[in-house]
N, C-alpha and C. Protein backbone atom coordinates (compact mmCIF):
# COMPACT_ATOMS: atom_id res chain seq x y z
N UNK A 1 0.85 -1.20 0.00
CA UNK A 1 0.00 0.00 0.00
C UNK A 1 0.88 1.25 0.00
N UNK A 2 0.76 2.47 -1.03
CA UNK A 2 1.19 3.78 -1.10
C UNK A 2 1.06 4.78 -0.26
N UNK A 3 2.30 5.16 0.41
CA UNK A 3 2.04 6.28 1.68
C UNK A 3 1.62 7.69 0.86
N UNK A 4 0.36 7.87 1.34
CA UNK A 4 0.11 9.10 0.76
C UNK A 4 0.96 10.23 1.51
N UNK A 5 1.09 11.44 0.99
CA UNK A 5 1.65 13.00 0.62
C UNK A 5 1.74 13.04 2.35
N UNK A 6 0.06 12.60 3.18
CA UNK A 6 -0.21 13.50 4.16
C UNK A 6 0.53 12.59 5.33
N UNK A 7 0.59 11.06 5.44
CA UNK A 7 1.31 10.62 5.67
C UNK A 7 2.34 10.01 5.86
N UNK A 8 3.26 10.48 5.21
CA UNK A 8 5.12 10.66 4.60
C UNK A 8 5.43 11.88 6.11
N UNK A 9 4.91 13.30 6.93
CA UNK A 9 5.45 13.50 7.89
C UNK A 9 5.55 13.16 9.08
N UNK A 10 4.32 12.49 9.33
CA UNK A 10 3.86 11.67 10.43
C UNK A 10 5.36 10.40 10.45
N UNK A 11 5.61 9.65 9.46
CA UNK A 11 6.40 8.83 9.55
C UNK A 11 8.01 9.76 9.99
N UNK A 12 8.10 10.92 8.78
CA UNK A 12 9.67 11.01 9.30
C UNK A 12 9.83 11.96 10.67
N UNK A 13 8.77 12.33 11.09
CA UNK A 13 8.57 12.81 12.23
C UNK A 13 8.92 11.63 13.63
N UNK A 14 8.20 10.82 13.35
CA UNK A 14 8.44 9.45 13.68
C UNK A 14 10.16 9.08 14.10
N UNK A 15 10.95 8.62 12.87
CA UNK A 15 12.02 8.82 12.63
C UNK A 15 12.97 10.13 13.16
N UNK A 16 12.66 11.02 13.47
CA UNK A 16 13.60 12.07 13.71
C UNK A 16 13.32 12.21 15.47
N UNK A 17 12.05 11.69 16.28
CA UNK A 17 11.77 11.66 17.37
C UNK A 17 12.55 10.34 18.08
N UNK A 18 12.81 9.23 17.25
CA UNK A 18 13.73 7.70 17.48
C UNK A 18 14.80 8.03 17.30
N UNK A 19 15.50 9.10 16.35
CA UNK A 19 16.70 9.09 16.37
C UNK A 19 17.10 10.49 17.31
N UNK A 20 16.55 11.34 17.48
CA UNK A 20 16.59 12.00 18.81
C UNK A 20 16.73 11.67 20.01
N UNK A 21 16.12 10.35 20.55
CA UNK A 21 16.07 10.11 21.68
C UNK A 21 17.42 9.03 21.87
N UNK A 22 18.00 8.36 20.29
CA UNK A 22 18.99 7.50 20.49
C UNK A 22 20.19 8.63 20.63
N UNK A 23 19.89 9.68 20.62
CA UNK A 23 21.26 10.77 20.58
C UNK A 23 21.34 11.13 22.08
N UNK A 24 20.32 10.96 22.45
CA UNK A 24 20.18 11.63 23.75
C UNK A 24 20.29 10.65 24.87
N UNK A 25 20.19 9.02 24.28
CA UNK A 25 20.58 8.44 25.11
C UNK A 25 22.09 7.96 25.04
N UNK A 26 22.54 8.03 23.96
CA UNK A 26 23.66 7.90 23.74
C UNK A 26 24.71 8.83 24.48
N UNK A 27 24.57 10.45 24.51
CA UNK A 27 25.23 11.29 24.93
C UNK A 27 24.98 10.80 26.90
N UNK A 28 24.13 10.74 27.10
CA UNK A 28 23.86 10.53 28.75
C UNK A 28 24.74 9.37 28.52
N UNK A 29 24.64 7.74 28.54
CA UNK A 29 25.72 6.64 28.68
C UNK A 29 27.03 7.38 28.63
N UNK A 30 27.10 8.09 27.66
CA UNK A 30 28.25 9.14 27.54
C UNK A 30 29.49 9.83 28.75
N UNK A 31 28.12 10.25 29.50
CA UNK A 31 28.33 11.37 30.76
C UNK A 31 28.06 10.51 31.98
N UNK A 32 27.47 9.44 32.07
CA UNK A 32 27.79 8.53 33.22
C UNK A 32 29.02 7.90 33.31
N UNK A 33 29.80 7.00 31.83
CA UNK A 33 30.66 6.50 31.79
C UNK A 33 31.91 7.78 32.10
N UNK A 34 31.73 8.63 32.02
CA UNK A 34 33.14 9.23 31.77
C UNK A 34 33.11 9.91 33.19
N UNK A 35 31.94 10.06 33.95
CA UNK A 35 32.07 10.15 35.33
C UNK A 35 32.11 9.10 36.36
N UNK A 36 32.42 8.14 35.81
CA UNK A 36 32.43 6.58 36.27
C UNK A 36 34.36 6.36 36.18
N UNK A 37 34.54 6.59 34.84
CA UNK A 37 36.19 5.58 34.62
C UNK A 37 36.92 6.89 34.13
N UNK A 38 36.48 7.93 33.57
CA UNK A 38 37.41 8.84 32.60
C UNK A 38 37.05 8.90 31.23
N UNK A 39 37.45 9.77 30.38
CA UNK A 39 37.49 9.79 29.32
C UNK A 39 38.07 8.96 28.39
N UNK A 40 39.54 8.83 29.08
CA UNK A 40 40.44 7.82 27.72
C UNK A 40 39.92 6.59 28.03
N UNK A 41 39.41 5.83 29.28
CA UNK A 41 39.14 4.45 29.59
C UNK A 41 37.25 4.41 28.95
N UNK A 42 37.28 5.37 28.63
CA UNK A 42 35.75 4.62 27.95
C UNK A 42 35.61 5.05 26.27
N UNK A 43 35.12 3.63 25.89
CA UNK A 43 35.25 3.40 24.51
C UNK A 43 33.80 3.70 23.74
N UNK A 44 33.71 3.86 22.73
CA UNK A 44 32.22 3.54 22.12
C UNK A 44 31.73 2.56 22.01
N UNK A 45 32.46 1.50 22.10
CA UNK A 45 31.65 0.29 22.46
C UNK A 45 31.04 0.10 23.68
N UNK A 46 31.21 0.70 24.84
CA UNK A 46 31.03 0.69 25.97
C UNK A 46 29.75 1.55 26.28
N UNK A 47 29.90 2.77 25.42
CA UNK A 47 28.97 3.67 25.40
C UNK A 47 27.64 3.35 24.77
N UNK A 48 27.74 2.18 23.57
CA UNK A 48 26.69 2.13 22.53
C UNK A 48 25.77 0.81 24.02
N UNK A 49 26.37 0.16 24.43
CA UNK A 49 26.06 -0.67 25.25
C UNK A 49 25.17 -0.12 26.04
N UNK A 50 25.89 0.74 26.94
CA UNK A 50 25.32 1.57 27.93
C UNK A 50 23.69 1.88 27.78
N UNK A 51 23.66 2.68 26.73
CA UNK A 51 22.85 3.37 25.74
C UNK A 51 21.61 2.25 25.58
N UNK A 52 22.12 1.03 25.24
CA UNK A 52 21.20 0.20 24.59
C UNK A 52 21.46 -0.06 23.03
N UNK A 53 22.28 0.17 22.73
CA UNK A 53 22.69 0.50 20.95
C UNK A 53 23.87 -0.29 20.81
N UNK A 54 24.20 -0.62 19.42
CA UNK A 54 25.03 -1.22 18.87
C UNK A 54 26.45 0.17 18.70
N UNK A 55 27.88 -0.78 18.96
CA UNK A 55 28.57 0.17 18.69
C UNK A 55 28.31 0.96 17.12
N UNK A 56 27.84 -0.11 16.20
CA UNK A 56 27.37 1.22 15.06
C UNK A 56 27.02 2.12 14.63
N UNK A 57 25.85 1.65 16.02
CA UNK A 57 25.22 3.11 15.57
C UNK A 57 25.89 4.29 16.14
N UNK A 58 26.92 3.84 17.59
CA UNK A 58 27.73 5.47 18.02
C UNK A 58 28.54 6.09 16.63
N UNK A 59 28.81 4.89 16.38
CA UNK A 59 30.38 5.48 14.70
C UNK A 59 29.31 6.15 13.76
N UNK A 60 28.07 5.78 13.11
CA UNK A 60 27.34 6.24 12.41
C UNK A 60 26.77 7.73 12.88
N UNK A 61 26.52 8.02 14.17
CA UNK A 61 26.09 9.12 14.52
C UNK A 61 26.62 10.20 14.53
N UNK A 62 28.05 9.84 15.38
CA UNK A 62 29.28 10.89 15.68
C UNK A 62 30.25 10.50 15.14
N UNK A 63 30.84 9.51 13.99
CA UNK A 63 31.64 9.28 13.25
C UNK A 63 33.19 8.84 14.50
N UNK A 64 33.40 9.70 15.41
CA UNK A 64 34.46 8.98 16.03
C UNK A 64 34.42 9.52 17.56
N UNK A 65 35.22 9.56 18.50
CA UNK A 65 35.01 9.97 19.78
C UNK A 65 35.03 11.22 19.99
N UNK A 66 35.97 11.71 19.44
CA UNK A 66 35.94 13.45 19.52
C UNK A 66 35.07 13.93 19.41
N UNK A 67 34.37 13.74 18.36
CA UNK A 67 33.02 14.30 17.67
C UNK A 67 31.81 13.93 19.17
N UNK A 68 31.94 12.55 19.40
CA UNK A 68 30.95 12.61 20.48
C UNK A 68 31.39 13.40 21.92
N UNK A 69 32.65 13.79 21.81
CA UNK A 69 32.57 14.49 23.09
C UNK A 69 32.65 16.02 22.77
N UNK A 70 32.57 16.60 21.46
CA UNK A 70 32.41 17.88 21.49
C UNK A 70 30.64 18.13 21.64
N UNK A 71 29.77 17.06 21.23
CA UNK A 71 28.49 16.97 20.94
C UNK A 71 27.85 16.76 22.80
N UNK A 72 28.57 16.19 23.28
CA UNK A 72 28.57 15.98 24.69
C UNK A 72 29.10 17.27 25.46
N UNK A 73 29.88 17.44 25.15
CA UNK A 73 30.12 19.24 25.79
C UNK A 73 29.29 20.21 25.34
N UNK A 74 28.91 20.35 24.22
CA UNK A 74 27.46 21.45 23.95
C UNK A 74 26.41 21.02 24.66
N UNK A 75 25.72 19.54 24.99
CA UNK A 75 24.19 19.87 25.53
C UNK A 75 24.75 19.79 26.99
N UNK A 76 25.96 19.14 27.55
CA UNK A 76 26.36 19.67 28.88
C UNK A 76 26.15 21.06 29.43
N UNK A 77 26.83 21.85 28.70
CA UNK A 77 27.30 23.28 28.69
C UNK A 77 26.10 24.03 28.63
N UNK A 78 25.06 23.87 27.61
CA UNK A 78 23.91 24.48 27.31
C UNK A 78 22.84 23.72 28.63
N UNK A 79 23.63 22.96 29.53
CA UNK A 79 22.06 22.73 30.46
C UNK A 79 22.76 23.17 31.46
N UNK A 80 24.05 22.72 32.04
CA UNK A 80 24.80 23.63 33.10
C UNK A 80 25.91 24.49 33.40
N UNK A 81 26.20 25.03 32.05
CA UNK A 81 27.18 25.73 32.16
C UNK A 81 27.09 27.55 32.26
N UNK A 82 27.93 28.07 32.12
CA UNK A 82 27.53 29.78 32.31
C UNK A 82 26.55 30.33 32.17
N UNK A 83 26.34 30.09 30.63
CA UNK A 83 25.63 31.17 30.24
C UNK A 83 24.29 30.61 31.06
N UNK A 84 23.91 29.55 31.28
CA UNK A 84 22.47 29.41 32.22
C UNK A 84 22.19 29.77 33.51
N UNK A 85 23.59 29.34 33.99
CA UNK A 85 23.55 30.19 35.28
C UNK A 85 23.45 31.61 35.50
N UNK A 86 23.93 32.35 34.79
CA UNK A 86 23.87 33.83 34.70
C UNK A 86 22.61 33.85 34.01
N UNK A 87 21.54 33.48 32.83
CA UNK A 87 20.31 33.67 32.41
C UNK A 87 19.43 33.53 34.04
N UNK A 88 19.79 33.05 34.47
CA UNK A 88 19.09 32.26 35.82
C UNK A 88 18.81 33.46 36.73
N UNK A 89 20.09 34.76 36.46
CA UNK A 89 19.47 35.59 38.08
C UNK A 89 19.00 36.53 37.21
N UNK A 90 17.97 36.75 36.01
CA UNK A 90 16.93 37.60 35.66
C UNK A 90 17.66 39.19 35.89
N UNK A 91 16.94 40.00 36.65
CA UNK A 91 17.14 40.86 37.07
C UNK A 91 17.83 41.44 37.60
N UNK A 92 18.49 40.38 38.95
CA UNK A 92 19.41 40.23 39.95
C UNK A 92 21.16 41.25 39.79
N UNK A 93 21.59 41.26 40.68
CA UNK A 93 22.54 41.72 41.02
C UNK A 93 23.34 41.43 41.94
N UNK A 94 24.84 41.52 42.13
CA UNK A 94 25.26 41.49 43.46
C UNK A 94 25.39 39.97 43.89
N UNK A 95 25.08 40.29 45.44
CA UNK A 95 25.11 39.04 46.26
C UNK A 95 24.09 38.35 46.09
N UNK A 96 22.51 38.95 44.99
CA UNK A 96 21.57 38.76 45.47
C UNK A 96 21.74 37.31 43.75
N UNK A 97 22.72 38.26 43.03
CA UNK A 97 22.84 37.49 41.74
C UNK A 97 23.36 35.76 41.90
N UNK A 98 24.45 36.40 42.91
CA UNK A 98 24.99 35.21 43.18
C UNK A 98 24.23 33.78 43.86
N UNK A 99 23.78 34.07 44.68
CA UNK A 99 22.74 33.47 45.96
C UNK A 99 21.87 32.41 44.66
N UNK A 100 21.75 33.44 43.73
CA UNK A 100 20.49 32.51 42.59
C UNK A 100 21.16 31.38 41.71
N UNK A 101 22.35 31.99 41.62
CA UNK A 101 23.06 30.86 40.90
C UNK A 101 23.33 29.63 41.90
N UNK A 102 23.52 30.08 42.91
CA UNK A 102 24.19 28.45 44.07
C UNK A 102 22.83 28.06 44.10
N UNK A 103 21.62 28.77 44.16
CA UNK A 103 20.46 27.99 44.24
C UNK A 103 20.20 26.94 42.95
N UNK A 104 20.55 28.08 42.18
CA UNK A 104 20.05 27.03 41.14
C UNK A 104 20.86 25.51 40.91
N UNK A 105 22.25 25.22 41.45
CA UNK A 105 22.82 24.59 41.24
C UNK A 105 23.10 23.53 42.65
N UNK A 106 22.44 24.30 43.38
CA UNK A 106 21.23 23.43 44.50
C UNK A 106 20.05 22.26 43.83
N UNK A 107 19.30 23.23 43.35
CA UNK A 107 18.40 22.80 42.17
C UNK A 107 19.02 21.51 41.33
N UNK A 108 20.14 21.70 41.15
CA UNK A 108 20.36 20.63 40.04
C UNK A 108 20.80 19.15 40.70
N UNK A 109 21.66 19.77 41.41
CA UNK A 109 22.11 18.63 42.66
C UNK A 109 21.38 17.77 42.80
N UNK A 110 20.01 18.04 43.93
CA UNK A 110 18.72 17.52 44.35
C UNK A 110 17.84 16.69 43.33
N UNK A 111 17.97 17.53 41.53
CA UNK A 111 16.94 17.07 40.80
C UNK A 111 17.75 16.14 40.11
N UNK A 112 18.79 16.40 39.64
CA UNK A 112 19.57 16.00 38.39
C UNK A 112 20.96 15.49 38.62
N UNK A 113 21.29 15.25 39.54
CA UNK A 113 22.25 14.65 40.32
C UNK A 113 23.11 13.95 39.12
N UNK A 114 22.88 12.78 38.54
CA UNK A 114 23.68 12.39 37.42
C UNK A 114 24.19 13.15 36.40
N UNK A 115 23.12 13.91 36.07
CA UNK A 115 23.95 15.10 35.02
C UNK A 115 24.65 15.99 35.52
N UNK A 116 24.69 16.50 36.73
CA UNK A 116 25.93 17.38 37.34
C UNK A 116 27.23 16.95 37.20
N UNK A 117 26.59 15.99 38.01
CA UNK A 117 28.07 14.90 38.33
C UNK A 117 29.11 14.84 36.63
N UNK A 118 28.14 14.15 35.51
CA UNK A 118 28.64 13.93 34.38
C UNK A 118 29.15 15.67 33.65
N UNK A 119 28.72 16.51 34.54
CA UNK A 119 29.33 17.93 32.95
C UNK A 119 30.38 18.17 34.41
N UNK A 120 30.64 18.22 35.83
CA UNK A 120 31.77 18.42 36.29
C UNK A 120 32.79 17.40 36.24
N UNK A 121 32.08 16.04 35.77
CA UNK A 121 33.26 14.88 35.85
C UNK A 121 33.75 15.72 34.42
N UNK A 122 33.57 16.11 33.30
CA UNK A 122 34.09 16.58 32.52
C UNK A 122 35.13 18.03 32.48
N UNK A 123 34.79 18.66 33.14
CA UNK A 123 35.80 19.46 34.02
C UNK A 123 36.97 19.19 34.51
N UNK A 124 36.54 18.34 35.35
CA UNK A 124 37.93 17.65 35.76
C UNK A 124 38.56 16.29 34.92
N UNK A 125 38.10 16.12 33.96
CA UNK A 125 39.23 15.22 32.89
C UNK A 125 39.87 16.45 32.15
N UNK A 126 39.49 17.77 32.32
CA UNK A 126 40.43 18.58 31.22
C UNK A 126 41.45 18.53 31.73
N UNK A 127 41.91 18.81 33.38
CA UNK A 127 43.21 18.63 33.54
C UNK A 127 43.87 17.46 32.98
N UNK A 128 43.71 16.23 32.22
CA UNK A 128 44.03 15.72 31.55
C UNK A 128 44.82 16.18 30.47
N UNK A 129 45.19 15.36 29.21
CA UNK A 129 45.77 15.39 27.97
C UNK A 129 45.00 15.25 26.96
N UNK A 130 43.87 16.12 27.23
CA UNK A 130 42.45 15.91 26.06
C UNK A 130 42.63 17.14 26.02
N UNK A 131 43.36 17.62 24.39
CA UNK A 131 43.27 18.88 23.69
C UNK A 131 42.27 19.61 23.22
N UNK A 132 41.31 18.45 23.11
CA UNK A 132 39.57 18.84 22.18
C UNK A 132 39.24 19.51 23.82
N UNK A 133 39.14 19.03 25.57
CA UNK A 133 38.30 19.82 25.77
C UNK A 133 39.05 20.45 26.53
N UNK A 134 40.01 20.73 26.78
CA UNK A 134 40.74 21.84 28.10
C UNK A 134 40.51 23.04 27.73
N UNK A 135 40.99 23.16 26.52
CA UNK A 135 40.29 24.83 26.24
C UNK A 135 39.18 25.24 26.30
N UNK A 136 38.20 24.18 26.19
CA UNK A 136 36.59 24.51 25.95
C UNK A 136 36.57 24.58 27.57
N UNK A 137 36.85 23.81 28.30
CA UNK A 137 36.66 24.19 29.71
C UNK A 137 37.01 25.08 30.48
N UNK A 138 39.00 25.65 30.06
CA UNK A 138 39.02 26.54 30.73
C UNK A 138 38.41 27.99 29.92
N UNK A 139 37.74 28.06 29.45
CA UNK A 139 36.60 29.03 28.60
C UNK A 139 35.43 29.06 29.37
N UNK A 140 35.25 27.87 29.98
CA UNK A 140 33.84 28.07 31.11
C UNK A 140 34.16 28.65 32.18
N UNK A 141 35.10 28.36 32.87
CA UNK A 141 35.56 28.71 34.21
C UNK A 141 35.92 30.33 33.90
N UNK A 142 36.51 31.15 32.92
CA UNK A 142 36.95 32.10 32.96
C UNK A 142 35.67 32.79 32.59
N UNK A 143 34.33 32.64 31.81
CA UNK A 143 33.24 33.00 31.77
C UNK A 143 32.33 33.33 32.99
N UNK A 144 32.57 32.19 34.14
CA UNK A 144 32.11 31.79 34.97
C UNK A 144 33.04 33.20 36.45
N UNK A 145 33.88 33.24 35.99
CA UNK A 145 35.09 34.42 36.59
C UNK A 145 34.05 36.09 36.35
N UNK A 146 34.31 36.15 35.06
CA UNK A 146 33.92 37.28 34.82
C UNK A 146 32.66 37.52 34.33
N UNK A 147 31.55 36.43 34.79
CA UNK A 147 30.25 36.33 34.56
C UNK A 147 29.74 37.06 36.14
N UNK A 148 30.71 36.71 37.27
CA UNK A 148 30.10 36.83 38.42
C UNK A 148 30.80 38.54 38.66
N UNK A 149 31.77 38.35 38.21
CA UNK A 149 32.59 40.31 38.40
C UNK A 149 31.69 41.14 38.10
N UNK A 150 30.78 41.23 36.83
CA UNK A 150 30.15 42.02 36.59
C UNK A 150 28.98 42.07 37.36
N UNK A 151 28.46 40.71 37.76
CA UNK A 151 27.22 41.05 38.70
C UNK A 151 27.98 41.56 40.21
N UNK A 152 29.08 41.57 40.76
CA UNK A 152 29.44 42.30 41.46
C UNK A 152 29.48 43.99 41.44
N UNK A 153 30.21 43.68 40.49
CA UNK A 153 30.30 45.13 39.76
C UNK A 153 28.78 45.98 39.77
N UNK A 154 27.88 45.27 38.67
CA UNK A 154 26.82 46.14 39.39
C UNK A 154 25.78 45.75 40.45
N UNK A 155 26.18 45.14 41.33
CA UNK A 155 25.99 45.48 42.69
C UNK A 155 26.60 46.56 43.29
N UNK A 156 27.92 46.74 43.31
CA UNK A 156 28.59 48.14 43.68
C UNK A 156 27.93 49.30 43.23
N UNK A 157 27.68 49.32 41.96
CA UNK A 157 26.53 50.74 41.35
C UNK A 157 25.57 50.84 42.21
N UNK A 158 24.52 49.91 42.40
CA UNK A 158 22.95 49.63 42.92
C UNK A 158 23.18 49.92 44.63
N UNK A 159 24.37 49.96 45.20
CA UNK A 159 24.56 50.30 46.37
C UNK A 159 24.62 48.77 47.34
N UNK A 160 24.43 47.54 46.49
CA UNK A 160 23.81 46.17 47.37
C UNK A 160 25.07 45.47 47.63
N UNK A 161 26.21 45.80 46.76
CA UNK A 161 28.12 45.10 47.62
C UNK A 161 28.32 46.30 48.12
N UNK A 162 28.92 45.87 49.53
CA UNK A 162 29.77 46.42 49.96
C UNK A 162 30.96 47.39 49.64
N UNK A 163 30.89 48.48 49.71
CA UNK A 163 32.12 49.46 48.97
C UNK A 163 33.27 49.29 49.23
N UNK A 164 34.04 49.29 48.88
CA UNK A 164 35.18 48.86 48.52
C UNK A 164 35.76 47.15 48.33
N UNK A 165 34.22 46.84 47.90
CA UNK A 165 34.70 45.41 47.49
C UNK A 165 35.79 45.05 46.24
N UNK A 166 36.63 44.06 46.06
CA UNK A 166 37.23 44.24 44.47
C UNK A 166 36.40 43.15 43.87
N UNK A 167 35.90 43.61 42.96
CA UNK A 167 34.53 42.77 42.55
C UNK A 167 35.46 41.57 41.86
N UNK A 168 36.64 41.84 40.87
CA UNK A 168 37.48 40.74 40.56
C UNK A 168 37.68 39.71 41.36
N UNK A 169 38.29 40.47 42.36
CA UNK A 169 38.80 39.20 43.93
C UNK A 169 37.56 38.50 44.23
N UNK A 170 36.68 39.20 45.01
CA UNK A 170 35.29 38.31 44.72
C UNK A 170 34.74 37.43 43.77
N UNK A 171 35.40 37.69 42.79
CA UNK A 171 34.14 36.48 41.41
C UNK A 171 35.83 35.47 41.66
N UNK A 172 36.66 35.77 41.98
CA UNK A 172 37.27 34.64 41.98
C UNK A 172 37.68 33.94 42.87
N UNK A 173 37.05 34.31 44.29
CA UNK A 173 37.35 33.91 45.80
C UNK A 173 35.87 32.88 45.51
N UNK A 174 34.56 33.39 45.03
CA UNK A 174 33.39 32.78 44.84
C UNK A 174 33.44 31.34 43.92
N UNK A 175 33.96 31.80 42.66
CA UNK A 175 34.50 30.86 41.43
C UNK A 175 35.07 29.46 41.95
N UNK A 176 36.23 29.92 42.62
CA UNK A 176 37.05 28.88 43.45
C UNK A 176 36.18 27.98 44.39
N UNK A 177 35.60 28.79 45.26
CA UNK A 177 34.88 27.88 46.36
C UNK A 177 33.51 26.98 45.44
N UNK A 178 33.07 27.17 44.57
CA UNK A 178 32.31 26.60 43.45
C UNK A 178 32.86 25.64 43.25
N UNK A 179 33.92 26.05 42.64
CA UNK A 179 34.62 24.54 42.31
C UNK A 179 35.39 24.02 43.13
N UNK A 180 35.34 24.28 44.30
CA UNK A 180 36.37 23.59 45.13
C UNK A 180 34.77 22.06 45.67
N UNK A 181 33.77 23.13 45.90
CA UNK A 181 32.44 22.09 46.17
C UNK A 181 32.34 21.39 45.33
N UNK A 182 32.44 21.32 43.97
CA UNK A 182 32.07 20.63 42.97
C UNK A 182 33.16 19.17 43.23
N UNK A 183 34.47 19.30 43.86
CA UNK A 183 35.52 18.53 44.05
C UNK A 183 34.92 17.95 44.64
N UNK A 184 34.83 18.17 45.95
CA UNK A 184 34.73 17.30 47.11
C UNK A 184 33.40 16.77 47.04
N UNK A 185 32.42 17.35 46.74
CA UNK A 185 31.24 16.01 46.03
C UNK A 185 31.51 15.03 44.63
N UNK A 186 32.16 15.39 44.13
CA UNK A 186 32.68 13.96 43.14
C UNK A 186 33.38 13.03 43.91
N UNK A 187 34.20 13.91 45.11
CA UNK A 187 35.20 12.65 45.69
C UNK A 187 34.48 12.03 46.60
N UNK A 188 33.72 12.79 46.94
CA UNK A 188 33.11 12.10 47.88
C UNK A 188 31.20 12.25 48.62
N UNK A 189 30.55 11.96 47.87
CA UNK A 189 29.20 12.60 47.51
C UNK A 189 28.64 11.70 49.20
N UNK A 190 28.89 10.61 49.38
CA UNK A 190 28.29 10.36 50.72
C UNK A 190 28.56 11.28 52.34
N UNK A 191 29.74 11.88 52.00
CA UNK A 191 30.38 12.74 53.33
C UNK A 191 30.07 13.64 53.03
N UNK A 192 29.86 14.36 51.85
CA UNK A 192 29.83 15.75 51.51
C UNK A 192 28.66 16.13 51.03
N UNK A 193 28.05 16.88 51.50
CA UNK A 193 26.11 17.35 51.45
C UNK A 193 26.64 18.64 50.74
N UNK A 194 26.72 18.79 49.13
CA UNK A 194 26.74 19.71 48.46
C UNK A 194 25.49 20.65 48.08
N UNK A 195 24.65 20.53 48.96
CA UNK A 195 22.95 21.04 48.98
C UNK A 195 23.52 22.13 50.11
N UNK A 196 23.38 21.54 51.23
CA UNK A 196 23.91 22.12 52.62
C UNK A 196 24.72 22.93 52.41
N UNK A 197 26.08 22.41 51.76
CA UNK A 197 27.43 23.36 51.41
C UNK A 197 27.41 24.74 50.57
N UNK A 198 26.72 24.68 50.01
CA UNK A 198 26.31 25.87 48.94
C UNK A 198 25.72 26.94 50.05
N UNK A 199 24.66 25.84 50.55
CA UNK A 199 23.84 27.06 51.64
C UNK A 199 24.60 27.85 52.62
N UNK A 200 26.16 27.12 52.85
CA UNK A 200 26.79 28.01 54.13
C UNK A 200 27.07 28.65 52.73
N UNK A 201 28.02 28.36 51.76
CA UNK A 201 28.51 28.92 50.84
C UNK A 201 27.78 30.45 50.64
N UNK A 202 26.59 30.50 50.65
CA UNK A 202 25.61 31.47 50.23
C UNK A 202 25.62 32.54 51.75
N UNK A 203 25.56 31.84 52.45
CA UNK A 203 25.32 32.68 53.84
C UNK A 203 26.61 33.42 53.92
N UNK A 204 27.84 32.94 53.66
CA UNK A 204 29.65 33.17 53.85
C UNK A 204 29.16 34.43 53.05
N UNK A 205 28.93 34.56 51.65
CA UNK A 205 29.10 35.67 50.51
C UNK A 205 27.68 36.51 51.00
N UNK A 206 26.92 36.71 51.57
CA UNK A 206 25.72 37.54 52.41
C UNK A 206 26.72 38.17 53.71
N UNK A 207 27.37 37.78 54.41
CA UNK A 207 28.04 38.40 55.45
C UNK A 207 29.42 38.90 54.80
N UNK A 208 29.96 38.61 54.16
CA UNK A 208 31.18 39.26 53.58
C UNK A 208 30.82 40.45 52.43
N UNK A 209 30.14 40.13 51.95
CA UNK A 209 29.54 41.49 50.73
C UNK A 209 28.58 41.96 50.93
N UNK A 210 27.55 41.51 51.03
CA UNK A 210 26.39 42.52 51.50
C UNK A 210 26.24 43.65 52.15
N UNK A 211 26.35 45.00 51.66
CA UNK A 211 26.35 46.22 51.33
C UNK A 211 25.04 46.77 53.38
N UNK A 212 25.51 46.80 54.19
CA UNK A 212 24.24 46.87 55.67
C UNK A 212 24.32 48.32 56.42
């Protein structure tokens, strides 16, 4: 029987919703394994497994590993990296900017726990000998630097930091302790209540900057 005109989109609609979701499961096996063993110790065969898929279909999709981990660093990056966190404090400013970002990444902790884990386990393989992502990472962290300076910065205008704060020193006294939390819950997520930690984290940067 002849697929008519009206149903030919229904089908590749079909098709583009199956092969969407094999991308998306593919990239997650992706971001568990490499927050599990590392980057160089996990293979695409390992990944297509993971996934539910034949190693073919990883080579057919992303042609080789690189490709899947630059494809893996964009929907990482685009769900937790800078630029969302900074979309995240709206209006905000200041300490008040900041406070929204540890929340939100409170938020993620609590909801999304595996995907944190998998875009900071990727962070920390850049200190590695992976050329494809050290630069892309240290590009987040320095975004992440001077993403928070400026909401310092205009906090100092708005009157809400403290005067004579150095809004630099701050986004990178803040930056640091970010990622110093992000450490010690990969190393150790049963001892370390990175929900809790943020919250002193948040209270520390309210008594040190907050403009009273």
């Amino acid at each position: 029987m002849a697929t008519s005109e009206t149903d030919a989109p229904v089908v590749e609609n079909g098709q583009t919703r199956r092969s969407n979701l094999s991308t998306l499961r593919l990239l997650e096996a992706s971001a568990a394994l490499i927050a599990e063993r590392g980057y160089e110790r996990t293979t695409l065969v390992e990944i297509g497994k993971r996934a539910g898929y034949s190693h073919g279909l990883v080579t057919r999709r992303f042609g080789n590993k690189a490709n899947l981990l630059n494809a893996l660093i964009d929907r990482m990056t685009a769900r937790y990296g800078t630029h969302r966190l900074m979309n995240s404090t709206g209006e905000l400013v200041g300490v008040e900017a900041v406070q929204k970002i540890l929340r939100t990444i409170q938020h993620e902790a609590e909801h999304s726990p595996s995907g944190l884990r998998g875009f900071w386990a990727l962070m920390f393989e850049a200190l590695k000998p992976v050329p494809e992502l050290r630069a892309h990472i240290a590009d987040i962290n320095e975004e992440l630097r001077a993403g928070v300076a400026e909401l310092m910065i205009a906090g100092l205008k708005a009157g809400q930091v403290r005067p004579g704060t150095d809004p630099h020193a701050a986004a990178n006294l803040i930056a640091s302790a970010m990622r110093g939390s992000a450490y010690f819950w990969m190393l150790d997520p049963e001892r370390y209540d990175i929900v809790s930690e943020l919250g002193n984290l948040s209270e520390q940067i309210e008594a040190a900057y907050r403009n009273r």
